[in-house]
Protein backbone atom coordinates (compact mmCIF):
# COMPACT_ATOMS: atom_id res chain seq x y z
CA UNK A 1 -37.31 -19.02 20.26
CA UNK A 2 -35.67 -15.48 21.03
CA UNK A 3 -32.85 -17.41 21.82
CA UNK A 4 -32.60 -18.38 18.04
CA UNK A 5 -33.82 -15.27 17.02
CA UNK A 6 -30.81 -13.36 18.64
CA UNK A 7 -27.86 -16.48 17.39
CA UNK A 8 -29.54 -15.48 13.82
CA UNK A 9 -29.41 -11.74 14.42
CA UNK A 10 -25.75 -12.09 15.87
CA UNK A 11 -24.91 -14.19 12.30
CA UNK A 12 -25.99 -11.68 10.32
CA UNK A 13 -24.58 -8.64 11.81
CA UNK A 14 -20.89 -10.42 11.68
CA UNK A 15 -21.66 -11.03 8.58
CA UNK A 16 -21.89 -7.67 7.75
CA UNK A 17 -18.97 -6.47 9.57
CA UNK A 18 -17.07 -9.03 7.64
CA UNK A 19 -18.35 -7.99 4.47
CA UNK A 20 -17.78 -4.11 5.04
CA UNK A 21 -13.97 -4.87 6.36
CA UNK A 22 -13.10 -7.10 3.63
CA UNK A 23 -15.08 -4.29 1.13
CA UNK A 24 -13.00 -1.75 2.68
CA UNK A 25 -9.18 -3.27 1.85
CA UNK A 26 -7.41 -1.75 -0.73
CA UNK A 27 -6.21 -3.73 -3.86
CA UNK A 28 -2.33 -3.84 -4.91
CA UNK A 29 -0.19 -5.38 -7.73
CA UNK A 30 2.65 -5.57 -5.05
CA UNK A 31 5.85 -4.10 -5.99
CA UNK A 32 7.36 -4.75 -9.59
CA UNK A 33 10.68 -3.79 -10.84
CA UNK A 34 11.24 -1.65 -13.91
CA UNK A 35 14.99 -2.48 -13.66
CA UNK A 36 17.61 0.23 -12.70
CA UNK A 37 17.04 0.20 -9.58
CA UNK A 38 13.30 1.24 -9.97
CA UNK A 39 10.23 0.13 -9.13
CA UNK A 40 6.09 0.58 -9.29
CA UNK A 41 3.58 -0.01 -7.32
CA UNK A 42 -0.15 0.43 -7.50
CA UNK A 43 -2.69 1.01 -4.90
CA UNK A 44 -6.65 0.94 -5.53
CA UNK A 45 -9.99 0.72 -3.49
CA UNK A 46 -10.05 2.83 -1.37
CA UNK A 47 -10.38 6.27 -0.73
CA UNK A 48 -7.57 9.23 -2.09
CA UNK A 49 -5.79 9.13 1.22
CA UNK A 50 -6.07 5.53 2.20
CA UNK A 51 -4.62 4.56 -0.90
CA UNK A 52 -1.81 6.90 -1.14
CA UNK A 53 -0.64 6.17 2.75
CA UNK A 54 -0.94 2.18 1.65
CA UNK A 55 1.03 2.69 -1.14
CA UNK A 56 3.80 5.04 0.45
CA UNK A 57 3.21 2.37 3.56
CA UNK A 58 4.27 -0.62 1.08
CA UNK A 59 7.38 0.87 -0.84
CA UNK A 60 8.76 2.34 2.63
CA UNK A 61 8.66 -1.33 3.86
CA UNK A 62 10.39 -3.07 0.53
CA UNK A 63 12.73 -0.44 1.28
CA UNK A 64 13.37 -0.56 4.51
CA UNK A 65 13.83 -4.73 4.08
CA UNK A 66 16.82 -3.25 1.94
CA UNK A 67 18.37 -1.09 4.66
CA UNK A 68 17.10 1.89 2.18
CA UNK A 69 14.86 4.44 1.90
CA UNK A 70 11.96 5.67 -0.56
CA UNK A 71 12.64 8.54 -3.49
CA UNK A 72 9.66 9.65 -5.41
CA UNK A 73 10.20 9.01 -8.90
CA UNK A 74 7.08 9.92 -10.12
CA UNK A 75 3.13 9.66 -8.18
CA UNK A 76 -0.09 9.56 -9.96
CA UNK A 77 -3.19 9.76 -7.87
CA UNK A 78 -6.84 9.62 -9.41
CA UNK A 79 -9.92 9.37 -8.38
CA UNK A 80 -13.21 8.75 -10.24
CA UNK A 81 -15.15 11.38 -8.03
CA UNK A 82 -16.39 8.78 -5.19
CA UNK A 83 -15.53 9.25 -1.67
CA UNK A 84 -13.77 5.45 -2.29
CA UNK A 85 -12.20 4.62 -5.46
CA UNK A 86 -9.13 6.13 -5.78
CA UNK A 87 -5.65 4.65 -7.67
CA UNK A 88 -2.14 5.22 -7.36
CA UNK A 89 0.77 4.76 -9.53
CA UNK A 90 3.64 5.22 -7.64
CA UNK A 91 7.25 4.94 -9.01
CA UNK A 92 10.17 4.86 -6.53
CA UNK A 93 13.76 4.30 -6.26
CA UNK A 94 15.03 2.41 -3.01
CA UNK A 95 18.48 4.98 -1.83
CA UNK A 96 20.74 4.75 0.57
CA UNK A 97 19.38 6.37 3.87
CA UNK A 98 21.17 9.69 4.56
CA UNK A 99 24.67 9.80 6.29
CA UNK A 100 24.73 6.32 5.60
CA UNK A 101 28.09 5.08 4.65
CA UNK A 102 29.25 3.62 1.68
CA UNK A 103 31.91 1.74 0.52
CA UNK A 104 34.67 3.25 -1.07
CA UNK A 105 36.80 1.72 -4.00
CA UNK A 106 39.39 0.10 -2.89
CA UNK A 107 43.31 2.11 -3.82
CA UNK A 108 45.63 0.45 -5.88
């Protein structure tokens, strides 16, 4: 019986963990373009700072796949007042990284 008791116990405490980890992800669209170059991206569920280093996280990897780095175009962060719902709208150009070289037109 205790034997039972503790397998049933055990259950429900994963479960729980489960359910507070997956509770605890934040939500994103994923990066979009907006053409020229630009992009958004927005972050939610989760607290002000987990949200903004997820977002800042995601467009410095989409970047970085692009052998580029993140400018700022324009961040808004809210929050309605709760330790854990925050959102960010985050607009960002992927640059060249500094120093890096480009290609000059060719001379005629």
């Amino acid at each position: 019986m205790n034997d039972k008791m503790s397998i049933v116990n055990f259950k429900i405490a994963l479960s729980s963990i489960l359910v507070i980890f997956l509770a605890s992800c934040v939500t994103t669209s994923g990066v979009i373009s907006k053409g020229n170059d630009s992009y958004a991206l927005k972050v939610s569920k989760g607290d002000a700072y987990k949200v903004k280093s997820s977002a800042y996280r995601i467009a410095g990897e989409f970047c970085a796949d692009q052998e580029r780095v993140i400018r700022t175009i324009k961040e808004d962060l809210s929050s309605d007042g709760s330790s854990s719902m925050a959102v960010i709208d985050l607009d960002f150009q992927c640059i060249p990284k500094p120093g890096a070289m480009t290609a000059k037109p060719a001379k005629s």
